[in-house]
PDB file of N, CA and C in Angstrom:
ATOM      1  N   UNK A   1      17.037 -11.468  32.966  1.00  0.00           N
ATOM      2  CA  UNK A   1      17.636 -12.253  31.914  1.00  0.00           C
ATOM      3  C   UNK A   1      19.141 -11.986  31.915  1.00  0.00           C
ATOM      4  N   UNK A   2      19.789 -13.190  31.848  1.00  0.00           N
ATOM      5  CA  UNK A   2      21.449 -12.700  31.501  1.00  0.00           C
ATOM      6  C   UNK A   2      21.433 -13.182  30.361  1.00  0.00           C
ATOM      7  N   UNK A   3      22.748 -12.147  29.671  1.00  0.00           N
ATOM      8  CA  UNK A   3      23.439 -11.992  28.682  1.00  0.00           C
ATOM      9  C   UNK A   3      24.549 -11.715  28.396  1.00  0.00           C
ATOM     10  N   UNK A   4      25.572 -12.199  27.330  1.00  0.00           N
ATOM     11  CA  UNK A   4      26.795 -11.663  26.764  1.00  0.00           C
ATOM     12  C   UNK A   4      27.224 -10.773  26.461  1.00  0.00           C
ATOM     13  N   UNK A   5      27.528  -9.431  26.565  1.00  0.00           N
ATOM     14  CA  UNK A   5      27.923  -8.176  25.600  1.00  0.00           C
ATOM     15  C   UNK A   5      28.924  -8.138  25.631  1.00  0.00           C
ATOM     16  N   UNK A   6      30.079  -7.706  24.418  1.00  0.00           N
ATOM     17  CA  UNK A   6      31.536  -7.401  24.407  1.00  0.00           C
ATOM     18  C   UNK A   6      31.126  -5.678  24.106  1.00  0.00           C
ATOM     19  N   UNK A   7      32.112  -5.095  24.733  1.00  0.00           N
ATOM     20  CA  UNK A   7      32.080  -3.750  25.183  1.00  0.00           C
ATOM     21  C   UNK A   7      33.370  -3.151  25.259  1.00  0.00           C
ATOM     22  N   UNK A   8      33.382  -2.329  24.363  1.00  0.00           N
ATOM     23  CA  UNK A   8      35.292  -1.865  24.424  1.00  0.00           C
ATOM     24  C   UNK A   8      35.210  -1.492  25.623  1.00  0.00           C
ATOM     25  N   UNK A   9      36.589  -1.920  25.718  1.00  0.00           N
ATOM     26  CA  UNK A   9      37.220  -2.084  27.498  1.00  0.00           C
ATOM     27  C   UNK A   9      37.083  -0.452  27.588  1.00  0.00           C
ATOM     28  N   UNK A  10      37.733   0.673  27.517  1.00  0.00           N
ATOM     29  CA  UNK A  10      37.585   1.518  27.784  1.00  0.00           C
ATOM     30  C   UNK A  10      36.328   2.357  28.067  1.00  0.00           C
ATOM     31  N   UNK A  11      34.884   1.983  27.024  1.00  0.00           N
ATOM     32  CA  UNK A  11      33.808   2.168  27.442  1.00  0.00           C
ATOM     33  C   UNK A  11      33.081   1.603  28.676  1.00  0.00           C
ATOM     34  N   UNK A  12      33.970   0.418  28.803  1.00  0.00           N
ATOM     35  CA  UNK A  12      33.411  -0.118  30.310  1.00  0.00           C
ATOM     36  C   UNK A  12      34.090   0.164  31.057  1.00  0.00           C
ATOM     37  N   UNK A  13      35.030   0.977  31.741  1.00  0.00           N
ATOM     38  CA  UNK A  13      35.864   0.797  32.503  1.00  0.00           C
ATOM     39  C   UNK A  13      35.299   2.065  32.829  1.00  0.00           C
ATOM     40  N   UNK A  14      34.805   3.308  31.781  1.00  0.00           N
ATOM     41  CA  UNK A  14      34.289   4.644  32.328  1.00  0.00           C
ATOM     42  C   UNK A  14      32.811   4.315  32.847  1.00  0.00           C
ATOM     43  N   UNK A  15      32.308   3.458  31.841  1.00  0.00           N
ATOM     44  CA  UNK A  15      30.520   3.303  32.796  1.00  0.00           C
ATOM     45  C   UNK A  15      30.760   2.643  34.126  1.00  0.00           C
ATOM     46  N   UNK A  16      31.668   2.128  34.493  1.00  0.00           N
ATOM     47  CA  UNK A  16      32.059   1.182  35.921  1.00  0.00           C
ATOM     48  C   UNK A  16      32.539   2.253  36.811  1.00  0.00           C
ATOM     49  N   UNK A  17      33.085   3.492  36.531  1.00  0.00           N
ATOM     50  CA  UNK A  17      33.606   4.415  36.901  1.00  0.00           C
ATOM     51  C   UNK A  17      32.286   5.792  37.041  1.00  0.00           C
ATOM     52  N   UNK A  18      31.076   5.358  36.325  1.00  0.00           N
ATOM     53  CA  UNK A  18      29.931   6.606  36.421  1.00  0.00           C
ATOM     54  C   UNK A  18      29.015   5.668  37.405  1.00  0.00           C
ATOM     55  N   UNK A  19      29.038   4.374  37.253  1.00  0.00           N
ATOM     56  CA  UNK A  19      28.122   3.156  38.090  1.00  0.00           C
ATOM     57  C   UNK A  19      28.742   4.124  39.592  1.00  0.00           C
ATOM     58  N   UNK A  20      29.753   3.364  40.519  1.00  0.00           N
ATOM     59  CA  UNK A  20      30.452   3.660  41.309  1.00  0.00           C
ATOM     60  C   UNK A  20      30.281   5.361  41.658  1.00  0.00           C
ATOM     61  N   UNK A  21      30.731   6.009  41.111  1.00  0.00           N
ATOM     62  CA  UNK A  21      30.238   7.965  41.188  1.00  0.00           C
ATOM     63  C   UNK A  21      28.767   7.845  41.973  1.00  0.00           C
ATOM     64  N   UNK A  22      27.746   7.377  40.905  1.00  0.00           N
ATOM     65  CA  UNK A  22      26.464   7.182  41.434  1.00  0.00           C
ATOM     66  C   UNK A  22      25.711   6.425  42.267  1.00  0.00           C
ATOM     67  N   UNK A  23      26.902   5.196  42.778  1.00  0.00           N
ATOM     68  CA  UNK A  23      26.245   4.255  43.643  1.00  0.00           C
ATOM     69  C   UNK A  23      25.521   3.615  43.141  1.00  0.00           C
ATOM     70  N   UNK A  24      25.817   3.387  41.623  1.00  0.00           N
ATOM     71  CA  UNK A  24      24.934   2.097  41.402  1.00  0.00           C
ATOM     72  C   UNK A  24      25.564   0.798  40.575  1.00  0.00           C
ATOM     73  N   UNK A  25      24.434  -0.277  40.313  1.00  0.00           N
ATOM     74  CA  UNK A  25      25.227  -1.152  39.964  1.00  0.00           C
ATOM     75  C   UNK A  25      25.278  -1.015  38.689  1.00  0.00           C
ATOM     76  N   UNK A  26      26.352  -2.202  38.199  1.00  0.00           N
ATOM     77  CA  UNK A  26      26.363  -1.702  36.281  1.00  0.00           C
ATOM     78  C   UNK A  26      25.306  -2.419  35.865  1.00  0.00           C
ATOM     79  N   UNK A  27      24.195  -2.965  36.198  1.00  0.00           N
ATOM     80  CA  UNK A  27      23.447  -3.884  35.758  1.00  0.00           C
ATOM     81  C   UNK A  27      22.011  -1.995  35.409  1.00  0.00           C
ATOM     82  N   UNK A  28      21.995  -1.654  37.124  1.00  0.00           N
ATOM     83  CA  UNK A  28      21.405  -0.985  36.991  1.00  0.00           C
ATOM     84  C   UNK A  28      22.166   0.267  35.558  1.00  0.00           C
ATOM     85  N   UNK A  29      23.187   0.647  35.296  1.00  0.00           N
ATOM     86  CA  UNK A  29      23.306   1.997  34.771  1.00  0.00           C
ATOM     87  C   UNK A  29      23.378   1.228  33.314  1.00  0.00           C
ATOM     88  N   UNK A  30      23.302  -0.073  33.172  1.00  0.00           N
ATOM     89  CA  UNK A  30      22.664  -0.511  31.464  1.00  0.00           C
ATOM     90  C   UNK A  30      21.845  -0.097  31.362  1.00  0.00           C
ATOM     91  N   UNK A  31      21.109  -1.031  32.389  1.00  0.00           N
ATOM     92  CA  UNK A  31      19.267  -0.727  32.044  1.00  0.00           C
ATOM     93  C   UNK A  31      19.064   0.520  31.739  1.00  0.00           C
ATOM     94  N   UNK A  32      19.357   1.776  32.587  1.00  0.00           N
ATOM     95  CA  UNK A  32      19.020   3.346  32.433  1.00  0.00           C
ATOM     96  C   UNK A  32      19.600   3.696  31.237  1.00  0.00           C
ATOM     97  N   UNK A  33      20.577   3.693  30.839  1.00  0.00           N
ATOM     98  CA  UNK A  33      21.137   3.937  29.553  1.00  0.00           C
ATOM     99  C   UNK A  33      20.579   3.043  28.336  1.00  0.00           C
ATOM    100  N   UNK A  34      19.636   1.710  28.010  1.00  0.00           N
ATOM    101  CA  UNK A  34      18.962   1.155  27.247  1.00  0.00           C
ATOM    102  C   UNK A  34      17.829   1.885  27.140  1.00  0.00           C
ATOM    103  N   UNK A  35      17.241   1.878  27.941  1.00  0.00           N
ATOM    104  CA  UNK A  35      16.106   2.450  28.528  1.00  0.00           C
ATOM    105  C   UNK A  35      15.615   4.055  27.541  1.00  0.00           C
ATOM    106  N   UNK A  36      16.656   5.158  27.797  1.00  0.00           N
ATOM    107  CA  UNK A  36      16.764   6.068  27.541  1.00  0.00           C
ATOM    108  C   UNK A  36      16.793   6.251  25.600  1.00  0.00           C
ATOM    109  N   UNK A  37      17.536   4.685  25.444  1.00  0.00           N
ATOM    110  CA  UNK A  37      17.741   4.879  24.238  1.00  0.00           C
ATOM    111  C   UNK A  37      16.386   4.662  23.451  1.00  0.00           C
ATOM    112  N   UNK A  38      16.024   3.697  24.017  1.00  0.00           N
ATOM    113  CA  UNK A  38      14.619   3.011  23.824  1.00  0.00           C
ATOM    114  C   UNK A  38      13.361   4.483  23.837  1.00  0.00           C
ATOM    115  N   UNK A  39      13.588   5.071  24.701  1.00  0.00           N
ATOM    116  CA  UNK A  39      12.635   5.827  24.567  1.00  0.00           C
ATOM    117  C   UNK A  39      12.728   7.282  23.465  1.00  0.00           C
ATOM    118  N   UNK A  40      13.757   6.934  23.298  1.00  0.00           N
ATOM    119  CA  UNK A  40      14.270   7.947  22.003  1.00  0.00           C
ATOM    120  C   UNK A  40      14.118   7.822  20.996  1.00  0.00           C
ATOM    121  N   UNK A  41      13.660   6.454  20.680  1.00  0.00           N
ATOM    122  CA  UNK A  41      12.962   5.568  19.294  1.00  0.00           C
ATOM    123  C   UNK A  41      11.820   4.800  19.314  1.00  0.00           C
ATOM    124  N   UNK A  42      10.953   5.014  20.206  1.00  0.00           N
ATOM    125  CA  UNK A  42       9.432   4.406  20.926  1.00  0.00           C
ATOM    126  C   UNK A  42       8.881   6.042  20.075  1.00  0.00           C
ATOM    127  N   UNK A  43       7.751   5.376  19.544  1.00  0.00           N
ATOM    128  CA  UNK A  43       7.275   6.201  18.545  1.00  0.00           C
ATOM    129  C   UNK A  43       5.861   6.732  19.957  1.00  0.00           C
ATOM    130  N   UNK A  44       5.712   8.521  19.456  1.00  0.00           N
ATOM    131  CA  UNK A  44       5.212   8.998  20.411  1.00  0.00           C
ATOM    132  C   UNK A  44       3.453   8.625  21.118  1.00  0.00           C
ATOM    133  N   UNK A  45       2.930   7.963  22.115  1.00  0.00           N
ATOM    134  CA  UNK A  45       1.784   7.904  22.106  1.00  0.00           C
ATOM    135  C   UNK A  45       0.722   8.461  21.131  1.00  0.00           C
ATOM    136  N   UNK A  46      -0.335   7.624  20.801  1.00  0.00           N
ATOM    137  CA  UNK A  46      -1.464   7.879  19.733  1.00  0.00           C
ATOM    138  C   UNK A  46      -2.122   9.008  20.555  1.00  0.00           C
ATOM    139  N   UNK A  47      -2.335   9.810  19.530  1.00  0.00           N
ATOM    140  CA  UNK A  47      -3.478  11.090  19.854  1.00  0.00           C
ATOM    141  C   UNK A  47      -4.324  10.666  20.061  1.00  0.00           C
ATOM    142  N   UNK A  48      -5.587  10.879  21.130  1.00  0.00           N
ATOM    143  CA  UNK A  48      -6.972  10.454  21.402  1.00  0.00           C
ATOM    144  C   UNK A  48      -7.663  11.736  20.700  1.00  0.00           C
ATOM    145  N   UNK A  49      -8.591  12.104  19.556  1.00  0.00           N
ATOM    146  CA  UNK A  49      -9.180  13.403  19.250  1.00  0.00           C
ATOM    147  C   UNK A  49     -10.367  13.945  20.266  1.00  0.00           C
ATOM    148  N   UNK A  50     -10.674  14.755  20.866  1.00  0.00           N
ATOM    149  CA  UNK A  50     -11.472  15.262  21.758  1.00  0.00           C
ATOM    150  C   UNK A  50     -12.675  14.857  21.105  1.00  0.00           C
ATOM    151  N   UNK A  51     -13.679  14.576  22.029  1.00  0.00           N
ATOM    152  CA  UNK A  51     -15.078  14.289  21.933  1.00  0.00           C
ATOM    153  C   UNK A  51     -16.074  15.706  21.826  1.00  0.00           C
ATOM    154  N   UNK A  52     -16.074  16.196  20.550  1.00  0.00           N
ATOM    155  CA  UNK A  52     -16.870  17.320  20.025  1.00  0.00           C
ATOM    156  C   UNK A  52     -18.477  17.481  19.661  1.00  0.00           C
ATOM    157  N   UNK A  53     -18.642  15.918  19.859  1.00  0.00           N
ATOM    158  CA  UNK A  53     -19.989  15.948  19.525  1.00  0.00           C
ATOM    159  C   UNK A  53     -21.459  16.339  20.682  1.00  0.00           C
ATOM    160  N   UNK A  54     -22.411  16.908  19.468  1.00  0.00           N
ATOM    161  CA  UNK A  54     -23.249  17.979  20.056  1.00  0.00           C
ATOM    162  C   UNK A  54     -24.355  16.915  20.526  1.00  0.00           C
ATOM    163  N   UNK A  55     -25.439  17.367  20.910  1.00  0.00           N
ATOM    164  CA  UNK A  55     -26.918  16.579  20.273  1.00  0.00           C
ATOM    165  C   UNK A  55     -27.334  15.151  20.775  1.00  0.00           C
ATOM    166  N   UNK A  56     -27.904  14.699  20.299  1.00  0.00           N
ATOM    167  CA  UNK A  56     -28.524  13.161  20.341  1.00  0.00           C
ATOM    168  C   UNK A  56     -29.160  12.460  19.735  1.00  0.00           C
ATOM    169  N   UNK A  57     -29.883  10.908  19.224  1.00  0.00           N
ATOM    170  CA  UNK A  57     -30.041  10.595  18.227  1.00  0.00           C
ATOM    171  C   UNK A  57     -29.288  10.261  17.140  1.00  0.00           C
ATOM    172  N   UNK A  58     -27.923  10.503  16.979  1.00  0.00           N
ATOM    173  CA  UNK A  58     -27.110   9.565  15.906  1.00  0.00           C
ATOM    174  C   UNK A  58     -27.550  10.564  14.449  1.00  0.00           C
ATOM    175  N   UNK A  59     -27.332  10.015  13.360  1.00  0.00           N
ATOM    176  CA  UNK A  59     -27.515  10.380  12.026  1.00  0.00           C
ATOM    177  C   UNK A  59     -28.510  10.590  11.988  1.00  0.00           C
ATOM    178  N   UNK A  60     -28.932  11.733  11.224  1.00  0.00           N
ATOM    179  CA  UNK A  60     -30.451  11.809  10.796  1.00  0.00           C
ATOM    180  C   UNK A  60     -31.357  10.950   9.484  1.00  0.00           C
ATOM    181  N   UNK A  61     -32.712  10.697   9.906  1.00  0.00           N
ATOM    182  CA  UNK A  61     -32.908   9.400   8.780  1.00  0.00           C
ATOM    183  C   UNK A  61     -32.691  10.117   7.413  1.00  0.00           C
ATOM    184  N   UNK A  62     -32.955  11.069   6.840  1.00  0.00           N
ATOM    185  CA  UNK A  62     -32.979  11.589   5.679  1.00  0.00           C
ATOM    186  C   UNK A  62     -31.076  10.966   4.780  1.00  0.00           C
ATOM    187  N   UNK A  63     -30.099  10.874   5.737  1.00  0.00           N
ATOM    188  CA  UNK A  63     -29.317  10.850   5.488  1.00  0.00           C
ATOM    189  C   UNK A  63     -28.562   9.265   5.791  1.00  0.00           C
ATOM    190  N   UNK A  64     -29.419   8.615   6.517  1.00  0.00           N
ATOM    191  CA  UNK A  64     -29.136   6.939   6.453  1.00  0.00           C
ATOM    192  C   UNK A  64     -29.816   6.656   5.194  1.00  0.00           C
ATOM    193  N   UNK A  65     -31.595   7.519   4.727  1.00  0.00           N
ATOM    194  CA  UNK A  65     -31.775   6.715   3.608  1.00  0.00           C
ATOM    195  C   UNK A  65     -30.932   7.262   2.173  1.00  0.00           C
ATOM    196  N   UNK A  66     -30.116   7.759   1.814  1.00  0.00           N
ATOM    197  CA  UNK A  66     -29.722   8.747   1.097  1.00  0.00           C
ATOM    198  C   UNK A  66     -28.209   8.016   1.158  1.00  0.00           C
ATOM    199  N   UNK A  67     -27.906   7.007   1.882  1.00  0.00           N
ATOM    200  CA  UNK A  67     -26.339   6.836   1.857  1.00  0.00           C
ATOM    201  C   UNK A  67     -25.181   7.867   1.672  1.00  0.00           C
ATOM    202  N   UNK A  68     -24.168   7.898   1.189  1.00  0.00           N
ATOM    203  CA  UNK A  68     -23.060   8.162   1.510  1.00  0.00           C
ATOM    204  C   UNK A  68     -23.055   9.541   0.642  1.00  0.00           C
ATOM    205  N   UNK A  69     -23.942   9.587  -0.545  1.00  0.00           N
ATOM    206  CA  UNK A  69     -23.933  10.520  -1.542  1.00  0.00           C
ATOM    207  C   UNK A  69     -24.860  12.154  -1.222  1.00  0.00           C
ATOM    208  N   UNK A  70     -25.735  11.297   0.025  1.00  0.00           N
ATOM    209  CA  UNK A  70     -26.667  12.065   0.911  1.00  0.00           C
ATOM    210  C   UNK A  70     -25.991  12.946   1.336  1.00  0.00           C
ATOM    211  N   UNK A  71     -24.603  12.494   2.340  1.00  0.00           N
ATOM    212  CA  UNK A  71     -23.717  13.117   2.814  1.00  0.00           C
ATOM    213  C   UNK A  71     -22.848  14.057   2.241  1.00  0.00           C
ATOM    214  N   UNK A  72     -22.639  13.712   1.062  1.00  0.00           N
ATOM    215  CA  UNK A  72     -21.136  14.585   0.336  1.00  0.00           C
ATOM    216  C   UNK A  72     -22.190  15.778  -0.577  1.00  0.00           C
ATOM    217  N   UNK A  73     -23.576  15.755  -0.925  1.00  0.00           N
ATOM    218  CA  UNK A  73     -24.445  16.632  -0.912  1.00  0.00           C
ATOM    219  C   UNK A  73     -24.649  17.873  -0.487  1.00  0.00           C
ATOM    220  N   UNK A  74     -25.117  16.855   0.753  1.00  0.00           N
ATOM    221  CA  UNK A  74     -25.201  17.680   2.212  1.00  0.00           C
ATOM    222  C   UNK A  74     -23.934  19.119   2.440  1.00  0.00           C
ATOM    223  N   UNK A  75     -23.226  18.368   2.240  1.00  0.00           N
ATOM    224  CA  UNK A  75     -21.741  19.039   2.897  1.00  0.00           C
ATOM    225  C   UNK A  75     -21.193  19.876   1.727  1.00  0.00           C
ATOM    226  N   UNK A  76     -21.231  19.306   0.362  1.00  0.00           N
ATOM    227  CA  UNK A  76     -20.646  20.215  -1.004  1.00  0.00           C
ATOM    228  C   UNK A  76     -21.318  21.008  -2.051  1.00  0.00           C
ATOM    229  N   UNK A  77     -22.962  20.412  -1.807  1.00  0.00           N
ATOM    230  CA  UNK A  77     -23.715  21.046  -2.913  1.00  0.00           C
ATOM    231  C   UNK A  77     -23.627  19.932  -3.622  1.00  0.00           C
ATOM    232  N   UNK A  78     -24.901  19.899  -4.813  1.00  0.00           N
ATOM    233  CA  UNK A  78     -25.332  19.282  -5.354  1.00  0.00           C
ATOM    234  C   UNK A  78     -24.397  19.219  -6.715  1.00  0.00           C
ATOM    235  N   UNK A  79     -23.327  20.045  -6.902  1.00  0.00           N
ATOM    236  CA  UNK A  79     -22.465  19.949  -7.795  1.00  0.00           C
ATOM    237  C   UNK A  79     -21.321  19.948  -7.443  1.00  0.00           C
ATOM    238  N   UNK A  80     -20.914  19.580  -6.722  1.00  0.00           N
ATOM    239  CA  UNK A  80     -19.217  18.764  -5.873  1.00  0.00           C
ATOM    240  C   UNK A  80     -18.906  18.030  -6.832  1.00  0.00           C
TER     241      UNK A  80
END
């Protein structure tokens, strides 16, 4: 894609001057310098949580027929 940017002359005249040092073009030492910025504000990959589970069979029936209250029971006592 092309585009317009105004760029104080002096900031371009040193990136044209780090392009050149490095042998590259200024097209390329935007991109790397966007790039960099971009990844400095790209919010960090989602955690995947490890797969901990034991067993087989899924939920136990006592606790599908018992719904959700079955559960917080289960887990807190009958006076949670």
């Amino acid at each position: 894609m092309k585009t317009t940017v105004e760029i104080a002359d002096a900031l371009f005249a040193e990136a044209r001057e780090v392009a050149e040092r490095r042998g590259q073009t200024m097209r390329s030492l935007l991109e790397e310098g966007l790039r960099r910025v971009l990844d400095e504000v790209s919010p960090p990959p989602g955690y995947t949580l490890p797969d901990l589970s034991y067993g087989t069979g899924g939920i136990r029936p006592e606790y599908l027929a018992g719904g959700h209250d079955a559960f917080l029971e289960a887990a807190y006592g009958p006076d949670r």
